[in-house]
N, C-alpha and C. Protein backbone atom coordinates (compact mmCIF):
# COMPACT_ATOMS: atom_id res chain seq x y z
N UNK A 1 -47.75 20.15 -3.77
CA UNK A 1 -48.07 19.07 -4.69
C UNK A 1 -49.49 19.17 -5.22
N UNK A 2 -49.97 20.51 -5.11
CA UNK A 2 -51.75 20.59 -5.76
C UNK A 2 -51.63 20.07 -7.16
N UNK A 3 -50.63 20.57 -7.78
CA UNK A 3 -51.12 19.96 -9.35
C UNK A 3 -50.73 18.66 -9.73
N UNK A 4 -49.32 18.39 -8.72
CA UNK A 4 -49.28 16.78 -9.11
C UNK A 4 -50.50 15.98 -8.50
N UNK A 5 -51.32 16.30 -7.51
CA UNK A 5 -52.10 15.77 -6.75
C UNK A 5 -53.63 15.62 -8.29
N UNK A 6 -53.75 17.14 -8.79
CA UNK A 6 -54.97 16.94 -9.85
C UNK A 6 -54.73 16.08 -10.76
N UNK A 7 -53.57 15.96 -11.12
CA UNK A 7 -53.37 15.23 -12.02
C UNK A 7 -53.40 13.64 -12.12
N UNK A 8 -53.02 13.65 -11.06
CA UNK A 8 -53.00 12.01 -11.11
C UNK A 8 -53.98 10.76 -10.96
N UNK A 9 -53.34 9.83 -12.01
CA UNK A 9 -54.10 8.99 -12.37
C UNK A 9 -54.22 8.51 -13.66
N UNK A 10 -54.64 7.20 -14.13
CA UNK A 10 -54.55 7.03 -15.44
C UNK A 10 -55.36 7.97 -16.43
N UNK A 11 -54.42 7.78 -17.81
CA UNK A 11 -55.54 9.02 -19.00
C UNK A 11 -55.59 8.10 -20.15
N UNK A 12 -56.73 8.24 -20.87
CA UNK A 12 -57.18 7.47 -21.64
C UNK A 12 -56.16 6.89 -23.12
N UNK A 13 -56.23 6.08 -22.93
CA UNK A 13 -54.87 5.17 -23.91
C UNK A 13 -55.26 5.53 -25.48
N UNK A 14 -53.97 5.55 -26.16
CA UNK A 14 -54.35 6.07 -27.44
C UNK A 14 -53.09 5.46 -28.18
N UNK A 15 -53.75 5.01 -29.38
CA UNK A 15 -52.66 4.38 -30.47
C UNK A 15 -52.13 5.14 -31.56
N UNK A 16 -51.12 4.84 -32.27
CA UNK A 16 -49.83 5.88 -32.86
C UNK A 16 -49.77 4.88 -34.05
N UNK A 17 -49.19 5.23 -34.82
CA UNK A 17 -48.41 4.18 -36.22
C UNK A 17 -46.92 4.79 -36.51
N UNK A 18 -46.50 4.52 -36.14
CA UNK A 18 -44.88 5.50 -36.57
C UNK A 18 -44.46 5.33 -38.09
N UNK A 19 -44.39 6.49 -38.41
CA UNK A 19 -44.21 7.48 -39.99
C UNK A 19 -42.68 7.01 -39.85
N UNK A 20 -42.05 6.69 -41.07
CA UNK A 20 -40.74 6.90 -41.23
C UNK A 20 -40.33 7.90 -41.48
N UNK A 21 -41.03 9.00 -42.31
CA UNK A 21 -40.41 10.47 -42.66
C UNK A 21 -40.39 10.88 -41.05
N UNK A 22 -41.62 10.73 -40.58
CA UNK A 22 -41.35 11.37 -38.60
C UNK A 22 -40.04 10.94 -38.08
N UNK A 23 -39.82 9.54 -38.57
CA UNK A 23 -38.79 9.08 -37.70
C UNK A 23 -37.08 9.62 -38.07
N UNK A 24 -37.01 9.85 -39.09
CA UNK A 24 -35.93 10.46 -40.45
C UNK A 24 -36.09 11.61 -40.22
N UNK A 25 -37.27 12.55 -39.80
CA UNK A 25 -36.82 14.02 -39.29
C UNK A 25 -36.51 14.07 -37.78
N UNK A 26 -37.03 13.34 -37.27
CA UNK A 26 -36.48 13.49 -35.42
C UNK A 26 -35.09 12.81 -35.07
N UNK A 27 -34.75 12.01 -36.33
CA UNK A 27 -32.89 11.36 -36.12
C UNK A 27 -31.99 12.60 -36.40
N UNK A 28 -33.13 13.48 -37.41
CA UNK A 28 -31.92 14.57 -37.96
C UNK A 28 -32.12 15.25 -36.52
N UNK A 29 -33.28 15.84 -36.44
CA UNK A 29 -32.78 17.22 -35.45
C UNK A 29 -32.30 16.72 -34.21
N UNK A 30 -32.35 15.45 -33.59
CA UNK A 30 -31.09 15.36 -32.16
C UNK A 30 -29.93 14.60 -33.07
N UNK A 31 -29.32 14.45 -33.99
CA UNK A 31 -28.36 14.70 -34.43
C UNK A 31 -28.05 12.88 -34.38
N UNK A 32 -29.18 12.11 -34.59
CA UNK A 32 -28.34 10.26 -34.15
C UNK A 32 -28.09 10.14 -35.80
N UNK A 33 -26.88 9.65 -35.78
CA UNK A 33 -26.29 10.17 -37.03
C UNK A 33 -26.18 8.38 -37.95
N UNK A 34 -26.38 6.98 -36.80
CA UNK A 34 -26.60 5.70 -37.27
C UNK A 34 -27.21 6.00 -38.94
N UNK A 35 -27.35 5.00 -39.49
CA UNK A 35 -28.01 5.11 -40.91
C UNK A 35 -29.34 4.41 -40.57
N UNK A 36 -29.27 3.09 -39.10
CA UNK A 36 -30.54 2.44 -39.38
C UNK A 36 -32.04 3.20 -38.58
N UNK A 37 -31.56 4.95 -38.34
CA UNK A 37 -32.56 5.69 -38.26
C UNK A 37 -33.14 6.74 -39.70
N UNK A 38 -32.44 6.21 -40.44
CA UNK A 38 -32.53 6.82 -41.90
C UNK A 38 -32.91 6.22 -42.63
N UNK A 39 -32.80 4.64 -43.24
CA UNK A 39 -32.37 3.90 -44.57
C UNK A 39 -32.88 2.88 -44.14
N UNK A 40 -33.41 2.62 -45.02
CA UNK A 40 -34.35 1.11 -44.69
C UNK A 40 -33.88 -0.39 -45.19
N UNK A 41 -32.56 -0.20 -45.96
CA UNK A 41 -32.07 -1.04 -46.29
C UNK A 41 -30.58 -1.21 -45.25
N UNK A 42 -30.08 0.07 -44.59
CA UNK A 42 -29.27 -0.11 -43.28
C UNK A 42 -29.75 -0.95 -42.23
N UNK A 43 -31.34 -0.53 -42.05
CA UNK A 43 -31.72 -0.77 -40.98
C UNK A 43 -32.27 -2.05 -40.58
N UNK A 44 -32.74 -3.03 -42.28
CA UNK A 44 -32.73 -4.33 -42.09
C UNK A 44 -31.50 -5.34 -42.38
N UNK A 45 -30.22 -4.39 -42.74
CA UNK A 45 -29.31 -5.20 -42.94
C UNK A 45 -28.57 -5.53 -41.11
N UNK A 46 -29.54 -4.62 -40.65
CA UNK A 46 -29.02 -4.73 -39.02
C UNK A 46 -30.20 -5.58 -38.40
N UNK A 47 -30.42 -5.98 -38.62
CA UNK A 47 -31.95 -6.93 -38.27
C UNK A 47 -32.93 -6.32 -37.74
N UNK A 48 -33.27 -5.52 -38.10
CA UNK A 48 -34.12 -4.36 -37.95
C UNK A 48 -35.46 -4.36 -39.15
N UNK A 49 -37.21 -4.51 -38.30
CA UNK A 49 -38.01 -4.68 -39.24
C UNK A 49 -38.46 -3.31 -40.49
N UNK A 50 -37.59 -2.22 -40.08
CA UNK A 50 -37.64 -1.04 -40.88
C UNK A 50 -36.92 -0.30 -40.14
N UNK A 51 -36.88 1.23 -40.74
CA UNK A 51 -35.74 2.27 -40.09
C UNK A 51 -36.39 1.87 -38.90
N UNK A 52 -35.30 2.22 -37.38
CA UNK A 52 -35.54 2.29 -35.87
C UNK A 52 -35.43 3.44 -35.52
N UNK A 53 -36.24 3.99 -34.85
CA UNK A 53 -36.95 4.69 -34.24
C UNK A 53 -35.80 4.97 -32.42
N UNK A 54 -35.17 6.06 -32.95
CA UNK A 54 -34.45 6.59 -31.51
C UNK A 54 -35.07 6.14 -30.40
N UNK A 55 -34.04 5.97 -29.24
CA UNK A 55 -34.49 5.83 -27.83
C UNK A 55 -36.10 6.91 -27.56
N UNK A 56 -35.76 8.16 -27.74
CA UNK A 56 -36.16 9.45 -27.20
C UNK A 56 -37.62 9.61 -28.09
N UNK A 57 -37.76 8.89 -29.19
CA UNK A 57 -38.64 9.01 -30.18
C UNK A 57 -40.18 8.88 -29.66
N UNK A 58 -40.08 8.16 -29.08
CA UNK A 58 -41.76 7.97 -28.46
C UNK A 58 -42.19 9.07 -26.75
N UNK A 59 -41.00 9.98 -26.27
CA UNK A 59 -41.05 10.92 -25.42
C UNK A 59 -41.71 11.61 -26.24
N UNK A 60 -41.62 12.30 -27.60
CA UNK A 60 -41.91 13.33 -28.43
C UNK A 60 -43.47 12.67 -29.11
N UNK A 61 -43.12 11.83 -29.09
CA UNK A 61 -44.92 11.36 -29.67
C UNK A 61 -45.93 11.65 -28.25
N UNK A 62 -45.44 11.07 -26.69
CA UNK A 62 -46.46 11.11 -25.85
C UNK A 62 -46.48 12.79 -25.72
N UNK A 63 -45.81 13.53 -25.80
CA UNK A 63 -45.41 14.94 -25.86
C UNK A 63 -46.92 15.83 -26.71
N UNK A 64 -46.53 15.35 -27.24
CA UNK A 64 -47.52 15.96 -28.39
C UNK A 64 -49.03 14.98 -28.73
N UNK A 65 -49.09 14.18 -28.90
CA UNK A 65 -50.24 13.19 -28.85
C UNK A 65 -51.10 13.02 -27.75
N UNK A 66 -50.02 12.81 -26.35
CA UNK A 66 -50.81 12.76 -25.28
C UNK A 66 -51.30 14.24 -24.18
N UNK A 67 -50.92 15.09 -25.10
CA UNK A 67 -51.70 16.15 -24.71
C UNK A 67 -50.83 16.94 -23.20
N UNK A 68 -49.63 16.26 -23.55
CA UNK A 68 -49.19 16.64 -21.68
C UNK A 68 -49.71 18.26 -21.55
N UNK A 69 -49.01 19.39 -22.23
CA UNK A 69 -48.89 20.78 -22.05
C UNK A 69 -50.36 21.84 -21.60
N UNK A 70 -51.18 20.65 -22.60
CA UNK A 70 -52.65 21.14 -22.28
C UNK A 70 -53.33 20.05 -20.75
N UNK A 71 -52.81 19.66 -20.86
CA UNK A 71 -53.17 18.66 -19.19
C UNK A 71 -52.39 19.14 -18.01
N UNK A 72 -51.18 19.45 -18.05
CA UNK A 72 -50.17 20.36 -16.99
C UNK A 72 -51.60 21.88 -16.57
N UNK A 73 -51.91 22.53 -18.37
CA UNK A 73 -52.24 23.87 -17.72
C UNK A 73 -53.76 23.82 -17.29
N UNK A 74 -54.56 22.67 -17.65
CA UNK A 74 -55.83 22.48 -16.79
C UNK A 74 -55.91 22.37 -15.59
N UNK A 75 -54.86 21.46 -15.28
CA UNK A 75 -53.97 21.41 -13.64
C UNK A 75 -54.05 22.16 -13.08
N UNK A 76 -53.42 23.68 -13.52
CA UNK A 76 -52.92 24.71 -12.67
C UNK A 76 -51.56 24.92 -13.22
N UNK A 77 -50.90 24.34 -13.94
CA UNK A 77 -49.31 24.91 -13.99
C UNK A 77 -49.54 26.29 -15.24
N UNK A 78 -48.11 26.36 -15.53
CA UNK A 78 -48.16 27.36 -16.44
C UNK A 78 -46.98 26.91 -17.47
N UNK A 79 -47.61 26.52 -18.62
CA UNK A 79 -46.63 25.54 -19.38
C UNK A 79 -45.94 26.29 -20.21
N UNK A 80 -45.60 27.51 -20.18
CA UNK A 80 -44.37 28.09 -20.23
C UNK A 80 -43.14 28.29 -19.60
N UNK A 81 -43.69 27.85 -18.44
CA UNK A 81 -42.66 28.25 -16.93
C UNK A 81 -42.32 26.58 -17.17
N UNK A 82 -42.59 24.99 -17.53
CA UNK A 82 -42.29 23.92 -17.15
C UNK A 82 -40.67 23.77 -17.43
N UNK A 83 -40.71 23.16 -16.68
CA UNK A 83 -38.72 22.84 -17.04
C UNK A 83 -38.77 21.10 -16.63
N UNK A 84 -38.30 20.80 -18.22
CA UNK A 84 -37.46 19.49 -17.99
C UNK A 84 -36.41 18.54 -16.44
N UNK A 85 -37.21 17.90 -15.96
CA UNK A 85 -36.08 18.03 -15.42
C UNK A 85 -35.30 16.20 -15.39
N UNK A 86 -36.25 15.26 -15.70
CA UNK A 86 -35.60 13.78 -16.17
C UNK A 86 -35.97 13.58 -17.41
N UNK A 87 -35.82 12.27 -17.88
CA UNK A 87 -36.70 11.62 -18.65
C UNK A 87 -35.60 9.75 -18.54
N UNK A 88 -36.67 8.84 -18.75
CA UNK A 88 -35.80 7.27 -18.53
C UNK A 88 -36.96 6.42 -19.47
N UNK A 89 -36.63 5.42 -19.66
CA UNK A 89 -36.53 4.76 -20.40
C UNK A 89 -36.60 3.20 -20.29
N UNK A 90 -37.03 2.12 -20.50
CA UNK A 90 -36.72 0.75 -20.85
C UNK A 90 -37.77 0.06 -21.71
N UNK A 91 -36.63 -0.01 -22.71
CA UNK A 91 -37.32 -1.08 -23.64
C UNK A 91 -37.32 -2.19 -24.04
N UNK A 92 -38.39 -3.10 -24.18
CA UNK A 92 -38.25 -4.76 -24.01
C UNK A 92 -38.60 -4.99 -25.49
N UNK A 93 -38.42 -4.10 -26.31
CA UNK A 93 -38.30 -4.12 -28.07
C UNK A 93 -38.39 -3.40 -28.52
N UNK A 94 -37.67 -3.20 -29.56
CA UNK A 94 -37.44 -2.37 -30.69
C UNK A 94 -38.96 -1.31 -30.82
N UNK A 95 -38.92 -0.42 -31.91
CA UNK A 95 -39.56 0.50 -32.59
C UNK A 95 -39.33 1.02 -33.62
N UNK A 96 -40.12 0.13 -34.82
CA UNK A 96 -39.85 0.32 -35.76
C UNK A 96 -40.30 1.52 -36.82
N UNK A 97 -40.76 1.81 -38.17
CA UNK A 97 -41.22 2.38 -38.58
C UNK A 97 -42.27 1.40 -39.58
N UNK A 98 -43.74 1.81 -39.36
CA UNK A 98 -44.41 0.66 -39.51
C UNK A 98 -45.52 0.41 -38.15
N UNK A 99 -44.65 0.35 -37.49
CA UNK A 99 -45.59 -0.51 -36.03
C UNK A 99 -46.37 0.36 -35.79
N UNK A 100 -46.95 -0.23 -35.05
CA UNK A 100 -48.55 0.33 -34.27
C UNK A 100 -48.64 0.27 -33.16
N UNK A 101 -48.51 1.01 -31.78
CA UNK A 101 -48.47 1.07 -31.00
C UNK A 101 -49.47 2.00 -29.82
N UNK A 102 -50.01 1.06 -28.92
CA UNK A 102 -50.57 1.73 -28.00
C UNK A 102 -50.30 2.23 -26.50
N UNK A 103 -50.12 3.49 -26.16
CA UNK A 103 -49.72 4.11 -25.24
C UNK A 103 -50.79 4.28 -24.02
N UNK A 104 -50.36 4.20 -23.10
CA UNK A 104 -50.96 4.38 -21.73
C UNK A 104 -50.61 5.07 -20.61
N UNK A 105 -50.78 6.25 -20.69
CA UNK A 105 -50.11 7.23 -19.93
C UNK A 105 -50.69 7.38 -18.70
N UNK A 106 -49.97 8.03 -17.41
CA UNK A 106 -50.49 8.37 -16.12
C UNK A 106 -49.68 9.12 -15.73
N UNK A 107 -50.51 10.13 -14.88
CA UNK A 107 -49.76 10.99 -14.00
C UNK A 107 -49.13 10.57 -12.95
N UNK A 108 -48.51 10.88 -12.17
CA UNK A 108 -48.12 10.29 -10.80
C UNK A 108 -47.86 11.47 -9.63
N UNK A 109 -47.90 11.21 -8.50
CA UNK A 109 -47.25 11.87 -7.24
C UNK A 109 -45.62 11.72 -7.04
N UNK A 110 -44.54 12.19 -7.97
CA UNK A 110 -43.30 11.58 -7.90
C UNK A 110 -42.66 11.87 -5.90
N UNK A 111 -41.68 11.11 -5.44
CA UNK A 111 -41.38 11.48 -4.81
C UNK A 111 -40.67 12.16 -4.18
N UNK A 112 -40.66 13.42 -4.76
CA UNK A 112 -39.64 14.47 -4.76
C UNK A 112 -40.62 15.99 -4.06
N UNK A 113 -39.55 16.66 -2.88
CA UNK A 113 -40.67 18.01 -2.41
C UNK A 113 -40.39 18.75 -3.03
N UNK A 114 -41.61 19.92 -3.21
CA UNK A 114 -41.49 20.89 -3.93
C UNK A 114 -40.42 21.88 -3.76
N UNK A 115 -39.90 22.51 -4.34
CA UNK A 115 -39.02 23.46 -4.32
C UNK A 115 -39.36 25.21 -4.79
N UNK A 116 -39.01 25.82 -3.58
CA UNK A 116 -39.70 26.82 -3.70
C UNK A 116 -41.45 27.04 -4.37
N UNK A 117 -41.32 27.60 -5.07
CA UNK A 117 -42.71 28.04 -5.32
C UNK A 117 -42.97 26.99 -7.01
N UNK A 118 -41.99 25.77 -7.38
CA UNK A 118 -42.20 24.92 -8.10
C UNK A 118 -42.57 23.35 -7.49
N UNK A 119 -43.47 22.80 -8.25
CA UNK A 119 -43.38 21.48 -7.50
C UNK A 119 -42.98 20.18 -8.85
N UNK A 120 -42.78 18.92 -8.56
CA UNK A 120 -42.63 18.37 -10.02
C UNK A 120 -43.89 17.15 -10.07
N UNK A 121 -43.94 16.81 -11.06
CA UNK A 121 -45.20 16.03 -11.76
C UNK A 121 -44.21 15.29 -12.24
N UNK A 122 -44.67 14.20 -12.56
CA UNK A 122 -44.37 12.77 -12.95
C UNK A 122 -45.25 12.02 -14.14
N UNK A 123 -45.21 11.50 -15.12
CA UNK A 123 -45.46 10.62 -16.11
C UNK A 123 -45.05 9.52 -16.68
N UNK A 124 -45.38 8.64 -16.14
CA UNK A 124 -45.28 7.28 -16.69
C UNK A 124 -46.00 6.89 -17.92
N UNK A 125 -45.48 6.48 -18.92
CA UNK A 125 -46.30 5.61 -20.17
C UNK A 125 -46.04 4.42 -20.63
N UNK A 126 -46.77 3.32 -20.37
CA UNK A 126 -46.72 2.12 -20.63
C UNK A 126 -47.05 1.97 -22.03
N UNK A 127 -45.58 1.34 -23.21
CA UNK A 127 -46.57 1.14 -24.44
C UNK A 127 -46.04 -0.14 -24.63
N UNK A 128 -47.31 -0.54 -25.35
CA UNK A 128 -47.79 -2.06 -25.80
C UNK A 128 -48.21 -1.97 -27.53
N UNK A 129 -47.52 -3.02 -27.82
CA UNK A 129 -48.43 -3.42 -29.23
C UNK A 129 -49.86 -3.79 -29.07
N UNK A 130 -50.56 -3.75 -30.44
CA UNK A 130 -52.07 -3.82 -29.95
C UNK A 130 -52.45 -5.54 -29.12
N UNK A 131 -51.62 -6.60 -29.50
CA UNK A 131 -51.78 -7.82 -28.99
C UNK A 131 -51.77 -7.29 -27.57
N UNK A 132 -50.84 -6.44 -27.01
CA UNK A 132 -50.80 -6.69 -25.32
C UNK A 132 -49.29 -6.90 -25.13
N UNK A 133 -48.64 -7.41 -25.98
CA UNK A 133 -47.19 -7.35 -26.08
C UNK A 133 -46.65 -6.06 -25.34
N UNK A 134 -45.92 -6.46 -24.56
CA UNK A 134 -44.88 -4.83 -23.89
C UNK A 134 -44.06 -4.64 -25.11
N UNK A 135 -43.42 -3.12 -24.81
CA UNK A 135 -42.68 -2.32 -25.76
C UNK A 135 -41.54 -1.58 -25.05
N UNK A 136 -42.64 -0.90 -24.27
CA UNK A 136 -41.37 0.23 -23.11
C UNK A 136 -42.36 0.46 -22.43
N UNK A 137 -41.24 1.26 -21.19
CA UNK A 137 -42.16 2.50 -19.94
C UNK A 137 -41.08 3.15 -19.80
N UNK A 138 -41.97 4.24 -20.26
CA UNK A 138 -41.53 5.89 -19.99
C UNK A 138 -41.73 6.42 -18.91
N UNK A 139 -41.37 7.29 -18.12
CA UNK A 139 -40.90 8.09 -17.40
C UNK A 139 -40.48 9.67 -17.73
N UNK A 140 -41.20 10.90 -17.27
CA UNK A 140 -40.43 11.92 -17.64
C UNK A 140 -40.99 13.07 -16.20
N UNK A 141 -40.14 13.63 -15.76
CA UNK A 141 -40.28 14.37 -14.60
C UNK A 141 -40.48 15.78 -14.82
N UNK A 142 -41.07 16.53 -14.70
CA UNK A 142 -41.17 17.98 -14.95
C UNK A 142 -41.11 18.85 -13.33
N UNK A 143 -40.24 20.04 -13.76
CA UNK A 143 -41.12 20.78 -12.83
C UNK A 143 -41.89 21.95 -13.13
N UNK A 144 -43.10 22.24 -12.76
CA UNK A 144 -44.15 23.42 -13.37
C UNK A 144 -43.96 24.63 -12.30
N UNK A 145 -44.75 25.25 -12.62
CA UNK A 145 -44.97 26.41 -11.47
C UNK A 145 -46.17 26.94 -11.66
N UNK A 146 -47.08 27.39 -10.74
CA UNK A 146 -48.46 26.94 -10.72
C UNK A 146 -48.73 28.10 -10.92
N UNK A 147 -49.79 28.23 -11.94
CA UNK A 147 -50.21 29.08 -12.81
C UNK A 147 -52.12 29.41 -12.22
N UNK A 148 -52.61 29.83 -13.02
CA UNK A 148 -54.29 30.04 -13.02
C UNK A 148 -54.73 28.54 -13.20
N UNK A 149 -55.69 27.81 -12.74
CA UNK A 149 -56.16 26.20 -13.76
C UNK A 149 -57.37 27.53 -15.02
N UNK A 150 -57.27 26.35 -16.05
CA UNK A 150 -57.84 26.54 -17.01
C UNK A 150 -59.04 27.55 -16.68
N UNK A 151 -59.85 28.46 -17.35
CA UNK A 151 -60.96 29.00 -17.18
C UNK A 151 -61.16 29.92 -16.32
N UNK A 152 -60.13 29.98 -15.29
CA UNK A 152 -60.48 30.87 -14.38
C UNK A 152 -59.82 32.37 -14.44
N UNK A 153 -60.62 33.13 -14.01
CA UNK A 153 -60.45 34.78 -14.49
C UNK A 153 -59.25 34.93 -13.34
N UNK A 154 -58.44 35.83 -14.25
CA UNK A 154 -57.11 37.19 -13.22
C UNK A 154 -57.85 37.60 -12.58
């Protein structure tokens, strides 16, 4: 557990605005085929404050925004070798296209032993509207396999 061990702990919170074209290309490529992730007139005829924004949609924002791949390989992993291995979910409201949202990510010690020469890391992200309002908490489990940490020579 060395790298789930470096890792953990809260990382500095950072706010998003969700793009509707973002949201209209990430419905196409996992294939959610609804209209009120497309059409903005579907999506308020469903009481919806603009197109909605997939379950999975804000995994791919902390993905890329919150820096996981470059934070795994400062660690020690080797973020080519990472493999998926959960991801969960609950949301206490919608996500629209429009909103503004602030994320709060942390590492964790999940409780799972390492396996063979992989161990897994854990991420939780708490997001909130800027009031303080809840939104969701994320969850996504990886397992890495421990690589060089950043900087250091073969």
């Amino acid at each position: 557990m060395l790298i789930a061990r470096r890792l953990a702990g809260p990382l500095p919170a950072y706010q998003v605005r969700i793009d509707r074209e973002a949201v209209r290309l990430f419905a196409d490529a996992i294939g959610a085929a609804d209209d009120v992730h497309r059409d903005t007139a579907a999506a308020r005829a469903a009481g919806h404050r603009d197109i909605l924004a997939p379950p999975t949609y804000l995994f791919g924002i902390d993905l890329e925004r919150g820096e996981v791949l470059r934070q795994l390989a400062e660690a020690g992993a080797d973020p080519a070798s990472c493999l998926h291995v959960s991801q969960e979910f609950r949301y206490t409201s919608s996500v629209c296209a429009g909103d503004t949202l602030v994320l709060w990510p942390s590492f964790v010690v999940p409780a799972l032993p390492a396996r063979g020469t992989r161990e897994f890391v854990a991420r939780d992200t708490m997001v909130r509207r800027p009031d303080g309002s809840p939104v969701a908490r994320l969850r996504q489990v990886v397992a890495v396999q421990a690589g060089r940490p950043a900087g250091e020579a073969a």
